[in-house]
N, C-alpha and C. Protein backbone atom coordinates (compact mmCIF):
# COMPACT_ATOMS: atom_id res chain seq x y z
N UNK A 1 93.25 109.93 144.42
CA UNK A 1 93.06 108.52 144.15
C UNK A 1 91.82 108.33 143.28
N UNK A 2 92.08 107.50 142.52
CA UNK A 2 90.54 106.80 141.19
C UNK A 2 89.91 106.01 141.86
N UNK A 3 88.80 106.35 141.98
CA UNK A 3 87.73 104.82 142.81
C UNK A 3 86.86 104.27 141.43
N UNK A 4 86.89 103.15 141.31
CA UNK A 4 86.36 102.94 140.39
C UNK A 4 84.92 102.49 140.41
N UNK A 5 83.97 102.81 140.20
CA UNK A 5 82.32 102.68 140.19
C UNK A 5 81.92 100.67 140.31
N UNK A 6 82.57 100.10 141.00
CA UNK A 6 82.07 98.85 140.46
C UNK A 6 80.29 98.54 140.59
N UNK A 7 80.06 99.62 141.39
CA UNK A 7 78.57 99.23 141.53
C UNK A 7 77.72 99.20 140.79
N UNK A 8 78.26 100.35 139.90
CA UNK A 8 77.35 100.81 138.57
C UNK A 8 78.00 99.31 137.91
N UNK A 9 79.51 99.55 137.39
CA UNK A 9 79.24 98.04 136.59
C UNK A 9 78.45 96.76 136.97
N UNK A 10 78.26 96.48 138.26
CA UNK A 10 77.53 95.28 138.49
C UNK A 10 76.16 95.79 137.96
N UNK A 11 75.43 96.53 138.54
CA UNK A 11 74.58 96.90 138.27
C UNK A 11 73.88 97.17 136.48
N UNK A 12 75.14 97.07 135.66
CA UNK A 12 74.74 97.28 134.47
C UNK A 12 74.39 95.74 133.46
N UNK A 13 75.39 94.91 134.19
CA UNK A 13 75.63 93.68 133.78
C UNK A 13 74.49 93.00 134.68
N UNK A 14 74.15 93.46 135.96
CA UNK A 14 72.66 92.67 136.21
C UNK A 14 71.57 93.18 135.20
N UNK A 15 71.02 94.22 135.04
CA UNK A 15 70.28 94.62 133.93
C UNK A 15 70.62 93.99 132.61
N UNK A 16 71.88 93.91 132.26
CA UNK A 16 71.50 93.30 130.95
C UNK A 16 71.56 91.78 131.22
N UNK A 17 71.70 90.89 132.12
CA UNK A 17 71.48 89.66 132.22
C UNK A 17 69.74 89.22 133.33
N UNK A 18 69.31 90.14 133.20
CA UNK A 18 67.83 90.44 133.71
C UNK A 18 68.23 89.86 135.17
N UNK A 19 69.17 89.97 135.94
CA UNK A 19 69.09 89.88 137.59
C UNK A 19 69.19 90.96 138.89
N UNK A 20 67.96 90.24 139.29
CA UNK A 20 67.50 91.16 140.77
C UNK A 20 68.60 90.98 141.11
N UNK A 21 68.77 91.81 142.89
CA UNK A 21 69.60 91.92 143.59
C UNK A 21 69.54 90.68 144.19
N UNK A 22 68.39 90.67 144.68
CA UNK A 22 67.79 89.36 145.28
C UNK A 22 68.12 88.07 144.67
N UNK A 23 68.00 87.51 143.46
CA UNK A 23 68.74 86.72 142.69
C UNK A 23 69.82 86.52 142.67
N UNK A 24 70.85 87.99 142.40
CA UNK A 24 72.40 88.02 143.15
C UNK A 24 72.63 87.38 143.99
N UNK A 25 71.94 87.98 145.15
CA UNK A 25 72.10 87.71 146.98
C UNK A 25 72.36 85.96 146.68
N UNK A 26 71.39 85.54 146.49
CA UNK A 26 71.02 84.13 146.49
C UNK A 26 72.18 83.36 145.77
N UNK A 27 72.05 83.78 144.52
CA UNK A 27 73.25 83.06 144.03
C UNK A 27 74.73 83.18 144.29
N UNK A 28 74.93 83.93 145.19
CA UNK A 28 76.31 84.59 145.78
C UNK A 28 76.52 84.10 147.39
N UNK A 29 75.48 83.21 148.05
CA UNK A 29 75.22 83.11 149.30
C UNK A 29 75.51 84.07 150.14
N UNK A 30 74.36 85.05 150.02
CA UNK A 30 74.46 86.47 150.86
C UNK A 30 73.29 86.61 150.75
N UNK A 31 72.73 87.71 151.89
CA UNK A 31 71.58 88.12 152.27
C UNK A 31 70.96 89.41 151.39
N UNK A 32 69.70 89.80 151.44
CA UNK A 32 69.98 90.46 150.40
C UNK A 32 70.68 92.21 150.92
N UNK A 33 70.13 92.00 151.89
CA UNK A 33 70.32 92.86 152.39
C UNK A 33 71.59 93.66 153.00
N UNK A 34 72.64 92.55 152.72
CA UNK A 34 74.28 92.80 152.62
C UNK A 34 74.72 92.74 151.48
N UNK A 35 74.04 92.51 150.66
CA UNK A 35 74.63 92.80 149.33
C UNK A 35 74.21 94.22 148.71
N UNK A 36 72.95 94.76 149.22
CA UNK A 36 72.75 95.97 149.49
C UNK A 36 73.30 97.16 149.91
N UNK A 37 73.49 96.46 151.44
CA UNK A 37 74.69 97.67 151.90
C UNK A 37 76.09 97.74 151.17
N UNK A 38 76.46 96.65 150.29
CA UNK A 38 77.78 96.89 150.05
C UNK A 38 77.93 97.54 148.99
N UNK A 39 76.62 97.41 147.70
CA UNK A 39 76.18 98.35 146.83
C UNK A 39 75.90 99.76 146.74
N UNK A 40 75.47 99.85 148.02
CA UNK A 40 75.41 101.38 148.63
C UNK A 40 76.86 102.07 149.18
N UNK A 41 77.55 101.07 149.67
CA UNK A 41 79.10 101.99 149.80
C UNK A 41 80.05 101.37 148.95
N UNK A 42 79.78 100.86 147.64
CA UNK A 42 80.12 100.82 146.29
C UNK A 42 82.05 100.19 147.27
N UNK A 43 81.83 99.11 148.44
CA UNK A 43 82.55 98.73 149.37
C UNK A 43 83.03 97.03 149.16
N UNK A 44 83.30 96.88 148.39
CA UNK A 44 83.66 95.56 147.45
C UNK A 44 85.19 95.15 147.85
N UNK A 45 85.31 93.62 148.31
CA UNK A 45 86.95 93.16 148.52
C UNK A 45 86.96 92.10 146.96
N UNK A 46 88.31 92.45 146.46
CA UNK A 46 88.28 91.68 145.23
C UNK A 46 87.63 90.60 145.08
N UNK A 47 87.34 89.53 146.05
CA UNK A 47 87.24 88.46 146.51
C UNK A 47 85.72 88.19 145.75
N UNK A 48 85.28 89.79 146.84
CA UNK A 48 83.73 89.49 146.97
C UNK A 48 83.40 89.92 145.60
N UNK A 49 83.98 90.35 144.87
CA UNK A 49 83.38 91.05 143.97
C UNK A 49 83.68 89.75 142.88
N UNK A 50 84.56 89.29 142.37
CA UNK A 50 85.01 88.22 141.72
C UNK A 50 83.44 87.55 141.86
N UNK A 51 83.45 87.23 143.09
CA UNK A 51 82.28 85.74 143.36
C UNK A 51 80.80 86.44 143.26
N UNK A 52 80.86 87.77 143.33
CA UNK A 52 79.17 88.62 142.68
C UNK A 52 79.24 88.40 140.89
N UNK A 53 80.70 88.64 140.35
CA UNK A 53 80.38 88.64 138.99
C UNK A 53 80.52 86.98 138.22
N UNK A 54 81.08 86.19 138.75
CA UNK A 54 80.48 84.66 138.26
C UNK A 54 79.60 84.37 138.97
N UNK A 55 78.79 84.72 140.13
CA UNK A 55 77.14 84.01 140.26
C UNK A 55 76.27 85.06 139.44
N UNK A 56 76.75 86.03 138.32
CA UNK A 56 76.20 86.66 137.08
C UNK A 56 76.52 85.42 136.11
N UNK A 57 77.42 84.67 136.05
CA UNK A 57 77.61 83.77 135.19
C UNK A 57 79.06 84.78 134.17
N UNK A 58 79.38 85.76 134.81
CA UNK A 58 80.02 86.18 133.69
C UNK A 58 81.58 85.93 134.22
N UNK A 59 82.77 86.72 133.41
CA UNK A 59 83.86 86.49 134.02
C UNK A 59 84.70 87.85 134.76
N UNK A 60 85.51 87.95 135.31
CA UNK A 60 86.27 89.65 135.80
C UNK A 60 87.34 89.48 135.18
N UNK A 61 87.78 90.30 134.52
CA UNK A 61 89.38 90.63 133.60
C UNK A 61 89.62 92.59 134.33
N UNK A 62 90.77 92.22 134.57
CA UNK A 62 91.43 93.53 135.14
C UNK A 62 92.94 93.53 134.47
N UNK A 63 92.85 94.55 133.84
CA UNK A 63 93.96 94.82 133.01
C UNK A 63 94.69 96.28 133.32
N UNK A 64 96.02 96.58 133.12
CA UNK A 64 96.77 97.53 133.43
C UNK A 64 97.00 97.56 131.43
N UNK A 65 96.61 98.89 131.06
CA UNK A 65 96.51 99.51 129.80
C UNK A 65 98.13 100.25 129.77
N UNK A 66 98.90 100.20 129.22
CA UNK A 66 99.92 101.05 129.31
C UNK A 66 99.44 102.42 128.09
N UNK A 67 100.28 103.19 127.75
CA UNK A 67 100.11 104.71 126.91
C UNK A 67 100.47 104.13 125.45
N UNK A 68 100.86 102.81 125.26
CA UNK A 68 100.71 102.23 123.70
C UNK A 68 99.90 101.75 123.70
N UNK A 69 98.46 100.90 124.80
CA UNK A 69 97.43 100.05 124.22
C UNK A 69 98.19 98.81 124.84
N UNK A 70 98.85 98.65 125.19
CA UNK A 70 99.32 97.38 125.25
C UNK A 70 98.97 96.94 126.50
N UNK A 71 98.15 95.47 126.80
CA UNK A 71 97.50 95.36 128.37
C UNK A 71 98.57 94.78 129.31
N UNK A 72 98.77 94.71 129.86
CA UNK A 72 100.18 93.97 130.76
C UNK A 72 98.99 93.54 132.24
């Protein structure tokens, strides 16, 4: 099975939008310290993860790539 790193992506998109975890936490209504642990077991429900990456202000696109390029 593929696990996919979302932690690192959050983590890359907080760096380039200059936000702490702590800032996250806050703007995500979570502690920081559960947003921590869930970073540490890279343990994300679509849900939660959706509502970590718009209190980044940004958006989530998940796409299925087929072997022509074509996104479905």
């Amino acid at each position: 099975m593929i696990q996919i790193d979302l932690t690192k992506k959050l983590k890359r998109a907080m760096l380039e939008l200059d936000f702490t975890q702590t800032k996250l936490a806050e703007r995500s209504d979570q502690t920081q310290k559960n947003l921590s642990n869930k970073m540490a077991r890279n343990d994300f429900k679509l849900s939660e993860y959706q509502r970590l990456v718009e209190a980044l202000g940004c958006t989530l696109e998940i796409n299925i790539v087929l072997p022509t390029g074509e996104k479905v």
